[in-house]
C-alpha atoms as a PDB file:
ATOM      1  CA  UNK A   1     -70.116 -29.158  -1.302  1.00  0.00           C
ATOM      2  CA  UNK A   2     -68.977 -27.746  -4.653  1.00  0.00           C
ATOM      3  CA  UNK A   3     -67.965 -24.345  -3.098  1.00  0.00           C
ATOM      4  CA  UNK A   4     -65.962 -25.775  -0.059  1.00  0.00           C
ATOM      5  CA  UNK A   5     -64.103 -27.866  -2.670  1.00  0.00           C
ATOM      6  CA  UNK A   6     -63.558 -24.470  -5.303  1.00  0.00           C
ATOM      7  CA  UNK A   7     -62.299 -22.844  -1.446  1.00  0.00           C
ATOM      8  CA  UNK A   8     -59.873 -26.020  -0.867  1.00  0.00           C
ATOM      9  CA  UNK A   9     -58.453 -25.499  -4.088  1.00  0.00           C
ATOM     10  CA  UNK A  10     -58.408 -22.189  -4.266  1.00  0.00           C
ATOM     11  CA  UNK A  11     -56.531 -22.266  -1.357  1.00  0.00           C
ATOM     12  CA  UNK A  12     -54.053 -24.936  -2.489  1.00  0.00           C
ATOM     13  CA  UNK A  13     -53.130 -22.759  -5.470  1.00  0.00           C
ATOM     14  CA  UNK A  14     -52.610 -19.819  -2.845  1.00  0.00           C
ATOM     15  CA  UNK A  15     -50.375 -21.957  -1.345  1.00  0.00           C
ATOM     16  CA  UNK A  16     -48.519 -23.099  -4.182  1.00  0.00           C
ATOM     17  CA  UNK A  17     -48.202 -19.878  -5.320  1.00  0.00           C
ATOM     18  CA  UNK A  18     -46.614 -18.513  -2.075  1.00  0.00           C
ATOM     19  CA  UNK A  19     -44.579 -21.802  -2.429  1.00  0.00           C
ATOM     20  CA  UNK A  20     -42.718 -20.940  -5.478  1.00  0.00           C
ATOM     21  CA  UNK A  21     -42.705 -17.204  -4.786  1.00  0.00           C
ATOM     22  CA  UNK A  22     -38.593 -15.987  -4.315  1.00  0.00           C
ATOM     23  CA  UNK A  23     -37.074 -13.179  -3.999  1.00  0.00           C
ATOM     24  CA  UNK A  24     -33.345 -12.914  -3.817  1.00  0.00           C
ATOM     25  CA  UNK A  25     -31.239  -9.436  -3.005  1.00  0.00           C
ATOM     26  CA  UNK A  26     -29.045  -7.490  -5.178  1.00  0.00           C
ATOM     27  CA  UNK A  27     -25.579  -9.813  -4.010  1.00  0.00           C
ATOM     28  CA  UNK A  28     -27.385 -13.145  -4.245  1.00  0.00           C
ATOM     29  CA  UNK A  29     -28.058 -15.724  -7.093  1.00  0.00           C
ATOM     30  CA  UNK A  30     -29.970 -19.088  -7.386  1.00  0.00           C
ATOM     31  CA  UNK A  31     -28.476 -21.884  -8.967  1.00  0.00           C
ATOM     32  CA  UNK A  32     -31.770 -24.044 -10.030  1.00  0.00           C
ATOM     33  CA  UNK A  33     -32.296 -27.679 -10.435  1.00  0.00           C
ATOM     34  CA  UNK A  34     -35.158 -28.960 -12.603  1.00  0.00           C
ATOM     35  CA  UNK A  35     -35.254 -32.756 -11.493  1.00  0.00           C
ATOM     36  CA  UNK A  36     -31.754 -32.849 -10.682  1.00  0.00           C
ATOM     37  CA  UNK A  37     -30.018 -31.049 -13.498  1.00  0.00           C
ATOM     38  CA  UNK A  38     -28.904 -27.624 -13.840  1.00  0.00           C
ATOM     39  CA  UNK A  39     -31.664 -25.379 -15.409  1.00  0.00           C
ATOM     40  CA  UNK A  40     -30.132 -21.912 -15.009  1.00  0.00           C
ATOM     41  CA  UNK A  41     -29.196 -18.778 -12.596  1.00  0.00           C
ATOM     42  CA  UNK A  42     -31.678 -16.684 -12.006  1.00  0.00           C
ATOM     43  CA  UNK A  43     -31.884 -13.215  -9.454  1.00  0.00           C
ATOM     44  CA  UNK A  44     -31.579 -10.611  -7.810  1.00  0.00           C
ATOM     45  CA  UNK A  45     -35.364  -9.592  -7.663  1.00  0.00           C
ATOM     46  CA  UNK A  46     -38.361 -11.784  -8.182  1.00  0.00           C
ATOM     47  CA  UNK A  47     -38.810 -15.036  -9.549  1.00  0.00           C
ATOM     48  CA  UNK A  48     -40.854 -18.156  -9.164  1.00  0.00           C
ATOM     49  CA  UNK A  49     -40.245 -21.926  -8.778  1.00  0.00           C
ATOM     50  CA  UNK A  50     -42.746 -24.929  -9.641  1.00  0.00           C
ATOM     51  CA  UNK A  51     -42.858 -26.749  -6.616  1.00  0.00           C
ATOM     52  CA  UNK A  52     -41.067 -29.979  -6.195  1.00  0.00           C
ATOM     53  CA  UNK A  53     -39.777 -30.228 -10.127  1.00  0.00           C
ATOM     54  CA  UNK A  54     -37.067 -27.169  -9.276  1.00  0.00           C
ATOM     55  CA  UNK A  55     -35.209 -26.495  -6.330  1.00  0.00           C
ATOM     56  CA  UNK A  56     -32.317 -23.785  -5.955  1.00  0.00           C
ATOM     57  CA  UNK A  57     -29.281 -23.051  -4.148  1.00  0.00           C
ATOM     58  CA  UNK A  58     -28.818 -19.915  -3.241  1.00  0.00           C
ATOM     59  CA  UNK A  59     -25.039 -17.863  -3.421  1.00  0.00           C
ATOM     60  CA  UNK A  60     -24.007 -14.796  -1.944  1.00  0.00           C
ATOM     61  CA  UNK A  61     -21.837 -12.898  -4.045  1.00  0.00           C
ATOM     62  CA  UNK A  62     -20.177 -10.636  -1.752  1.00  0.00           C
ATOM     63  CA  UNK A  63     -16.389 -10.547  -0.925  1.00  0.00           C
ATOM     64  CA  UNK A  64     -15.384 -13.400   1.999  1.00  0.00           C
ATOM     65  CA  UNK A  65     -12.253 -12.395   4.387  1.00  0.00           C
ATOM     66  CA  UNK A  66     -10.625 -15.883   4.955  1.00  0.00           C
ATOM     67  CA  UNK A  67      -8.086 -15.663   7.914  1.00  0.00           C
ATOM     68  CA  UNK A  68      -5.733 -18.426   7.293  1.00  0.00           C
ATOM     69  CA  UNK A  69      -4.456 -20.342  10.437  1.00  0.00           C
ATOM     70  CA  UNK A  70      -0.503 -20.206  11.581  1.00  0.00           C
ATOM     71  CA  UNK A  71       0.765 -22.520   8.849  1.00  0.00           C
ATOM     72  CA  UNK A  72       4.389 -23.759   9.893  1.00  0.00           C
ATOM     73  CA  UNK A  73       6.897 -22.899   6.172  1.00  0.00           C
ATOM     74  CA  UNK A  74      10.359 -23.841   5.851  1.00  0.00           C
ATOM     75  CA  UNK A  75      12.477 -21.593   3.697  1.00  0.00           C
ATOM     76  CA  UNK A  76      14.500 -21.990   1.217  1.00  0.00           C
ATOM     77  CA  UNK A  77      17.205 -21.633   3.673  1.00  0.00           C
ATOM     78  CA  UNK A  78      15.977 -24.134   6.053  1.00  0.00           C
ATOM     79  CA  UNK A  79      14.614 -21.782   8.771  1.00  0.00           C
ATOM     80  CA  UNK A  80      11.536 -23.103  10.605  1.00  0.00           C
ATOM     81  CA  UNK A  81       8.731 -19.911  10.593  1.00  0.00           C
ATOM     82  CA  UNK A  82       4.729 -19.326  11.342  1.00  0.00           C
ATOM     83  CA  UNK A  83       3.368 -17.647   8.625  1.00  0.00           C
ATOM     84  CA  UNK A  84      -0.298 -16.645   8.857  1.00  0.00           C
ATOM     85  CA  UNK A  85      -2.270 -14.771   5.784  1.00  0.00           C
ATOM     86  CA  UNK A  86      -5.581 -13.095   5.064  1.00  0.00           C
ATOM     87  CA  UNK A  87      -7.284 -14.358   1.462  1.00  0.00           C
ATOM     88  CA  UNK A  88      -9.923 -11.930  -0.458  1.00  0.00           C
ATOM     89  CA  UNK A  89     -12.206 -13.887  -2.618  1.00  0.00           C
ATOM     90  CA  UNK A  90     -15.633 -14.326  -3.974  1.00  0.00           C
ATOM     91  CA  UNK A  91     -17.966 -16.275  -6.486  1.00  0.00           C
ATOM     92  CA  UNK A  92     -17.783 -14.517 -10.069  1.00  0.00           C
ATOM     93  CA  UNK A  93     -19.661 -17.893 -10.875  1.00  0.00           C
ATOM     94  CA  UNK A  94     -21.909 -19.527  -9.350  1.00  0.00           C
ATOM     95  CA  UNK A  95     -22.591 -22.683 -11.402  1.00  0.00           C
ATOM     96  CA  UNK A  96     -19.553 -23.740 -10.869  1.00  0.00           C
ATOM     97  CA  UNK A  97     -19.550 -22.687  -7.327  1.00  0.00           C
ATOM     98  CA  UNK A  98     -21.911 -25.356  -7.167  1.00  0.00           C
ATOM     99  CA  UNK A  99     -21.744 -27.976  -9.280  1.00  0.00           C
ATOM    100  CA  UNK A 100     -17.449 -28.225  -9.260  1.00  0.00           C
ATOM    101  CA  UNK A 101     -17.174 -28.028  -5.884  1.00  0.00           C
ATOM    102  CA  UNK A 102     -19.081 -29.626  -2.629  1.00  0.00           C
ATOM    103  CA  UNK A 103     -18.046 -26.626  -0.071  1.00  0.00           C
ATOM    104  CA  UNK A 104     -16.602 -24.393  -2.108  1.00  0.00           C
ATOM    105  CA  UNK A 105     -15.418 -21.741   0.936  1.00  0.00           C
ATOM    106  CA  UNK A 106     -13.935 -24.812   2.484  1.00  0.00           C
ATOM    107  CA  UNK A 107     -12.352 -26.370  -0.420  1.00  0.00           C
ATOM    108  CA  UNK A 108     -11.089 -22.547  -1.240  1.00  0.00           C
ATOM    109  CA  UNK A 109      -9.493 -22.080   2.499  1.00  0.00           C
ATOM    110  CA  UNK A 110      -7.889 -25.501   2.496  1.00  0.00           C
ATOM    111  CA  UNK A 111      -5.916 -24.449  -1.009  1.00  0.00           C
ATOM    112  CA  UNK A 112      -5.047 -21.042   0.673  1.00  0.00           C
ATOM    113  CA  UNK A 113      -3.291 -22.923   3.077  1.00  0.00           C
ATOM    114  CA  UNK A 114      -1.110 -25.039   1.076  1.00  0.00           C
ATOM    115  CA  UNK A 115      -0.564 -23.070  -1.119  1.00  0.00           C
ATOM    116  CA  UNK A 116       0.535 -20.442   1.156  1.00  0.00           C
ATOM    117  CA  UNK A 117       3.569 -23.378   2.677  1.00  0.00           C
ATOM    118  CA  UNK A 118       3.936 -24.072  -1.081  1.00  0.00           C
ATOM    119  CA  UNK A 119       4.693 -20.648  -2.368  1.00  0.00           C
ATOM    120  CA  UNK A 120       6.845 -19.530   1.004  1.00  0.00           C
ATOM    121  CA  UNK A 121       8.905 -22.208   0.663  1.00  0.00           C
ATOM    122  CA  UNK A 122      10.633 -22.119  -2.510  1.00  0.00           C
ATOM    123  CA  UNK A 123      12.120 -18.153  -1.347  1.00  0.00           C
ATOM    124  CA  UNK A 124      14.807 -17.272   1.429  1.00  0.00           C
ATOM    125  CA  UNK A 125      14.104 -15.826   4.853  1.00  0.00           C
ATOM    126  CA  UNK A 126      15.699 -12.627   3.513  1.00  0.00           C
ATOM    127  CA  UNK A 127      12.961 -12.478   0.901  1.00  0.00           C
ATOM    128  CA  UNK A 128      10.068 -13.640   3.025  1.00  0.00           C
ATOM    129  CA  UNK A 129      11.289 -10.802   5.376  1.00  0.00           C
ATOM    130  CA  UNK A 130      11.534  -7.490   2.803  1.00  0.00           C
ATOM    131  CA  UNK A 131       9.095  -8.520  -0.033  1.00  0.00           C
ATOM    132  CA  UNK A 132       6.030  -9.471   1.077  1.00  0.00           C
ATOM    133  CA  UNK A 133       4.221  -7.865  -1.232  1.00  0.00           C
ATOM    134  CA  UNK A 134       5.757  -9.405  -4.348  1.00  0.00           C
ATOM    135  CA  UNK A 135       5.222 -12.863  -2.136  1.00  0.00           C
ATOM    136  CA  UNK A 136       1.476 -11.449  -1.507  1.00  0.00           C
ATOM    137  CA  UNK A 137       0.634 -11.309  -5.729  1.00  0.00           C
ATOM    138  CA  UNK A 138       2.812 -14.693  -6.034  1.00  0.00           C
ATOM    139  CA  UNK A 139       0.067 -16.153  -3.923  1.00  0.00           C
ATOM    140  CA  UNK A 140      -2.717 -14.880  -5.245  1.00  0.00           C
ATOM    141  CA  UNK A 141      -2.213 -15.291  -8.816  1.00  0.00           C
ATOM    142  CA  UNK A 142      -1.256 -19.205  -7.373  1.00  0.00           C
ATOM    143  CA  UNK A 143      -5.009 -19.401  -5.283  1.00  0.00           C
ATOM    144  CA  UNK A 144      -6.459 -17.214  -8.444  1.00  0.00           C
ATOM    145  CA  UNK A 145      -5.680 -19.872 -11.414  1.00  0.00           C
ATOM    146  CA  UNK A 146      -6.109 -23.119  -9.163  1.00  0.00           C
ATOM    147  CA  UNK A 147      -9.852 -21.423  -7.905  1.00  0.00           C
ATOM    148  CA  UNK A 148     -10.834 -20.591 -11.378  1.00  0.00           C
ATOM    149  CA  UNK A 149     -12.425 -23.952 -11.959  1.00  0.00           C
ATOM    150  CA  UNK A 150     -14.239 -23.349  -9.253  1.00  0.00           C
ATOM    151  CA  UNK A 151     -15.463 -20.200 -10.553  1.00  0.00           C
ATOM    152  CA  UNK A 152     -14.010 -18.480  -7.261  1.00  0.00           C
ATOM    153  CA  UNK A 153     -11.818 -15.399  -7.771  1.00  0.00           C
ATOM    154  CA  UNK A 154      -9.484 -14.888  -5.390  1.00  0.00           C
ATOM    155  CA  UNK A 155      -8.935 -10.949  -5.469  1.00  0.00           C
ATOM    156  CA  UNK A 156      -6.256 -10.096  -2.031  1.00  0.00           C
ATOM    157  CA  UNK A 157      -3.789 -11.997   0.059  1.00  0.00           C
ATOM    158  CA  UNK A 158      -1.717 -10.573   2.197  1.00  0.00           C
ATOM    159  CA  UNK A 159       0.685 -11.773   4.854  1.00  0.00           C
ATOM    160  CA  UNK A 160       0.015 -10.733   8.152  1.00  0.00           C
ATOM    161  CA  UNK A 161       2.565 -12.221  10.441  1.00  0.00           C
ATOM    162  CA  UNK A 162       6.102 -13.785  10.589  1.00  0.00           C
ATOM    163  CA  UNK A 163       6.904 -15.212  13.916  1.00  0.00           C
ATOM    164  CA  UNK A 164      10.336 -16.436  14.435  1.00  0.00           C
ATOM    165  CA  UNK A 165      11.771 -18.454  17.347  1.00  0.00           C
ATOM    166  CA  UNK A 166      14.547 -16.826  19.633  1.00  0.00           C
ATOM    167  CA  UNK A 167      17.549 -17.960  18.672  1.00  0.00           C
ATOM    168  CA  UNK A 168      16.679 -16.904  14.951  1.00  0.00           C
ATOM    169  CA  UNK A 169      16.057 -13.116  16.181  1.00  0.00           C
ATOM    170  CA  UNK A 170      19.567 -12.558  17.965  1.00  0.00           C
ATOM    171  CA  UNK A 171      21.032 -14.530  14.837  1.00  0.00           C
ATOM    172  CA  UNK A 172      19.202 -11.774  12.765  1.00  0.00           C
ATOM    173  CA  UNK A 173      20.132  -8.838  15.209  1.00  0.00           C
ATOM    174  CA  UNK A 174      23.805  -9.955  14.764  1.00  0.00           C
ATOM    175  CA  UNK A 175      23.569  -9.972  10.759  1.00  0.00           C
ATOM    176  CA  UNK A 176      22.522  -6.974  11.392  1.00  0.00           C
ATOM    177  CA  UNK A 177      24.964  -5.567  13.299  1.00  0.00           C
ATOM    178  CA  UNK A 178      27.834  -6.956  11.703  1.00  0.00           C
ATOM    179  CA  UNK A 179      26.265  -5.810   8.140  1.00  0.00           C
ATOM    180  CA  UNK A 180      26.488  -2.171  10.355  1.00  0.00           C
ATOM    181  CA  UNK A 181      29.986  -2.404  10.793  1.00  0.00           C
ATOM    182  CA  UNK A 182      30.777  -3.672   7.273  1.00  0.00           C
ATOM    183  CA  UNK A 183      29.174  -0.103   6.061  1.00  0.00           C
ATOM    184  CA  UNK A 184      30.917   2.035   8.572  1.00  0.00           C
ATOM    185  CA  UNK A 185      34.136   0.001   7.790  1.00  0.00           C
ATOM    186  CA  UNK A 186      33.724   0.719   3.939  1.00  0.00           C
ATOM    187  CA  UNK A 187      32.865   4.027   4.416  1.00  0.00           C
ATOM    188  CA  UNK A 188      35.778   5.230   6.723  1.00  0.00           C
ATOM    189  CA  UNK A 189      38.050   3.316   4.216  1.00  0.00           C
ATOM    190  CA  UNK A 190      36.421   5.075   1.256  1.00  0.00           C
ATOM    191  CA  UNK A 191      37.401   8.339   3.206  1.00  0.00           C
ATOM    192  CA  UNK A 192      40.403   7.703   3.815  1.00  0.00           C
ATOM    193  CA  UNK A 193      41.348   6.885  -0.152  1.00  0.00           C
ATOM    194  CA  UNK A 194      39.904  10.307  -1.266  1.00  0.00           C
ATOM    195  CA  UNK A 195      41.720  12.062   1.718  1.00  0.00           C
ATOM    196  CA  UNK A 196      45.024  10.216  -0.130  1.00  0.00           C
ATOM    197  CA  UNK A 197      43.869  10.854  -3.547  1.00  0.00           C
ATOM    198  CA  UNK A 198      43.996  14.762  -2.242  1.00  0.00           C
ATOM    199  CA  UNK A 199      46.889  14.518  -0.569  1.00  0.00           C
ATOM    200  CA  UNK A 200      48.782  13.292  -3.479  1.00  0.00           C
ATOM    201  CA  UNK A 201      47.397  15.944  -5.926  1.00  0.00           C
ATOM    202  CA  UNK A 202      48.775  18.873  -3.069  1.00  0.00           C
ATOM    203  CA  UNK A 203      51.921  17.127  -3.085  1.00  0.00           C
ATOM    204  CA  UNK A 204      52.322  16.971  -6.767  1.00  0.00           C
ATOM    205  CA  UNK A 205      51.057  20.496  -7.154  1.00  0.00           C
ATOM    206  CA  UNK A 206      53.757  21.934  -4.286  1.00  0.00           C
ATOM    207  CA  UNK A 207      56.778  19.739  -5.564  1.00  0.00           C
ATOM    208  CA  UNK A 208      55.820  21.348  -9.829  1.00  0.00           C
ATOM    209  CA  UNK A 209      55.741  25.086  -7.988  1.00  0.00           C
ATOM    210  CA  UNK A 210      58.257  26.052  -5.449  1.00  0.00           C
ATOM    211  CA  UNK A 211      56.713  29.467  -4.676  1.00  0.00           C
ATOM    212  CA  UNK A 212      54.027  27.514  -3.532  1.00  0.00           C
ATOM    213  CA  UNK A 213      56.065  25.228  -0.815  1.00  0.00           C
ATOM    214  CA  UNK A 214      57.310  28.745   0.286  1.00  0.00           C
ATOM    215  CA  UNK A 215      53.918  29.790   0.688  1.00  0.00           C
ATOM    216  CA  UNK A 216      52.689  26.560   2.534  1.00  0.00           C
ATOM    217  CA  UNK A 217      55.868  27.292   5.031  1.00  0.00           C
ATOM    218  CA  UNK A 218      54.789  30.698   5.474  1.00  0.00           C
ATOM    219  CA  UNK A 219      51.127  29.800   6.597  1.00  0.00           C
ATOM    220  CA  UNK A 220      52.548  26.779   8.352  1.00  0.00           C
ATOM    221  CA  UNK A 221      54.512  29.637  10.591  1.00  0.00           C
ATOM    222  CA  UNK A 222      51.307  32.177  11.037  1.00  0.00           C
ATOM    223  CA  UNK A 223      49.568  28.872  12.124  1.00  0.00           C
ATOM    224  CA  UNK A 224      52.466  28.335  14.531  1.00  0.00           C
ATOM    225  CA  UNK A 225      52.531  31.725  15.734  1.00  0.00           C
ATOM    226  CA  UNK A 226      49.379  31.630  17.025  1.00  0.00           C
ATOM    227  CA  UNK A 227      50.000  28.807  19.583  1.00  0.00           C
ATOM    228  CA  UNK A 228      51.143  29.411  23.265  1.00  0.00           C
ATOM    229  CA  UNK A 229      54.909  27.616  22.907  1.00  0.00           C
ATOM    230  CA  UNK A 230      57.584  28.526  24.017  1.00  0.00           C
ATOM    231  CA  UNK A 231      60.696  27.011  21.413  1.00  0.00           C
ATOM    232  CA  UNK A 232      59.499  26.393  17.766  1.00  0.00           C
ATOM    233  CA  UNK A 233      61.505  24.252  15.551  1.00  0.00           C
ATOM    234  CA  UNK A 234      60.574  24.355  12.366  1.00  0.00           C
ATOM    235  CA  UNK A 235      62.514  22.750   9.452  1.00  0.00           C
ATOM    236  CA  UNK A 236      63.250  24.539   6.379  1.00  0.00           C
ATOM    237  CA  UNK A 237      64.011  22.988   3.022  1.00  0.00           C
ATOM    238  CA  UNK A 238      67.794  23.572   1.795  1.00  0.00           C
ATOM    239  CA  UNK A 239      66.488  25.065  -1.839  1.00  0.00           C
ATOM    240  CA  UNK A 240      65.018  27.376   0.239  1.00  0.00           C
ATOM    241  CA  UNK A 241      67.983  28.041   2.200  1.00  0.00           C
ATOM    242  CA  UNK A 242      69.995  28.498  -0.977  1.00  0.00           C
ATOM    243  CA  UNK A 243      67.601  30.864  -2.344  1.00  0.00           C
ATOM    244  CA  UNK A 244      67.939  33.064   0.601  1.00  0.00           C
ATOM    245  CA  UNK A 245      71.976  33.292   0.566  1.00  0.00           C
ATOM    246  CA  UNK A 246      72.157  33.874  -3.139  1.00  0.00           C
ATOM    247  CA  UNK A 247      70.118  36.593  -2.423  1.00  0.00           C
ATOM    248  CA  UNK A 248      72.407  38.056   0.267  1.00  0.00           C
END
């Protein structure tokens, strides 16, 4: 009688043993409860319990990818877009991954979200379109300082799509095309100036040096003399002229 009760409780010690035996990996903690309250974090490795007075929770402390959903932004300059995102983040604490928060991935996600329409919103299409990365840390310093009570750090966002509706593409192919022609206008007018600004400086140089107006003539004539016609008029200045009978 005696020894099948020291084998019942040896076994119920076994068992209670076994009970409050856990072992947690290297990315995992336990938040434990003694009687309801918060007792500490314990892990990674081995570590025991006492049945029924603690209980734990346990967190994984690795890196979660979030994929936000399509969330519909209106710029700055009223245009109606689908902006989706990816959002890095992890627990750097879990207490408070716990014990501020009821889900805190959910709770995390949801704040992406809005915060993603909330940040958008207050830049220009223009902006939205060419500086997404400056948009990207925007966000996540945003997520990062509104997770922190949380104890949630939110490491990476980045955009991954802008959609746009039809009509707002050919606008944007137009801009773009018109901003083409702008360019090619200002260059060819830019052109044109320096090709004047030249021009004038000849001019001024051939009107200080007349040998040099006889020279131009005279290279103006090879030039001449090279083409196939038949009758060449060429006009010759009158100082020129006058030069050439005071020397006969």
């Amino acid at each position: 009688m005696i020894l099948n009760f020291g084998i019942g409780v040896l076994v119920v010690v076994v068992a209670l043993l076994f009970w409050s035996l856990r072992v947690l990996r290297e990315y995992q903690r336990a938040v434990v409860f003694q009687l309801g309250r918060f007792l500490d974090v314990r892990g990674p490795g081995l570590f025991f319990l006492i049945p029924i007075v603690q209980q734990m929770v346990r967190v994984d402390l690795r890196t979660i990818v979030d994929d936000v959903p399509p969330q519909d932004v209106i710029t700055r300059d009223n245009v109606s877009v689908k902006v989706n995102a990816v959002v890095y983040f992890r627990v750097v604490d879990p207490q408070k991954a716990i014990i501020q928060v009821m889900n805190f991935f959910a709770a995390t996600s949801q704040l992406a979200q809005t915060t993603l329409r909330a940040v958008l919103g207050k830049h220009d299409l223009d902006t939205l379109l060419s500086e997404r990365e400056k948009l990207n840390v925007d966000i996540q310093r945003t997520l990062d300082m509104q997770t922190e009570a949380w104890g949630i750090k939110v490491s990476i966002v980045e955009i991954k799509h802008v959609d746009l509706n039809e009509s707002m593409i050919r606008a944007i192919a137009r801009q773009a095309e018109a901003e083409r022609e702008r360019r090619a206008k200002v260059i060819h007018a830019e052109g044109e100036l320096q090709a004047s600004e030249k021009l004038l400086q000849a001019a001024e140089v051939l009107a200080r040096r007349g040998e040099a107006m006889q020279l131009r003539y005279l290279q103006t004539l090879t030039q001449i003399a090279g083409d196939k016609a038949s009758t060449i008029v060429f006009p010759v200045p009158m100082d020129t002229l006058a030069k050439l009978i005071k020397g006969d």
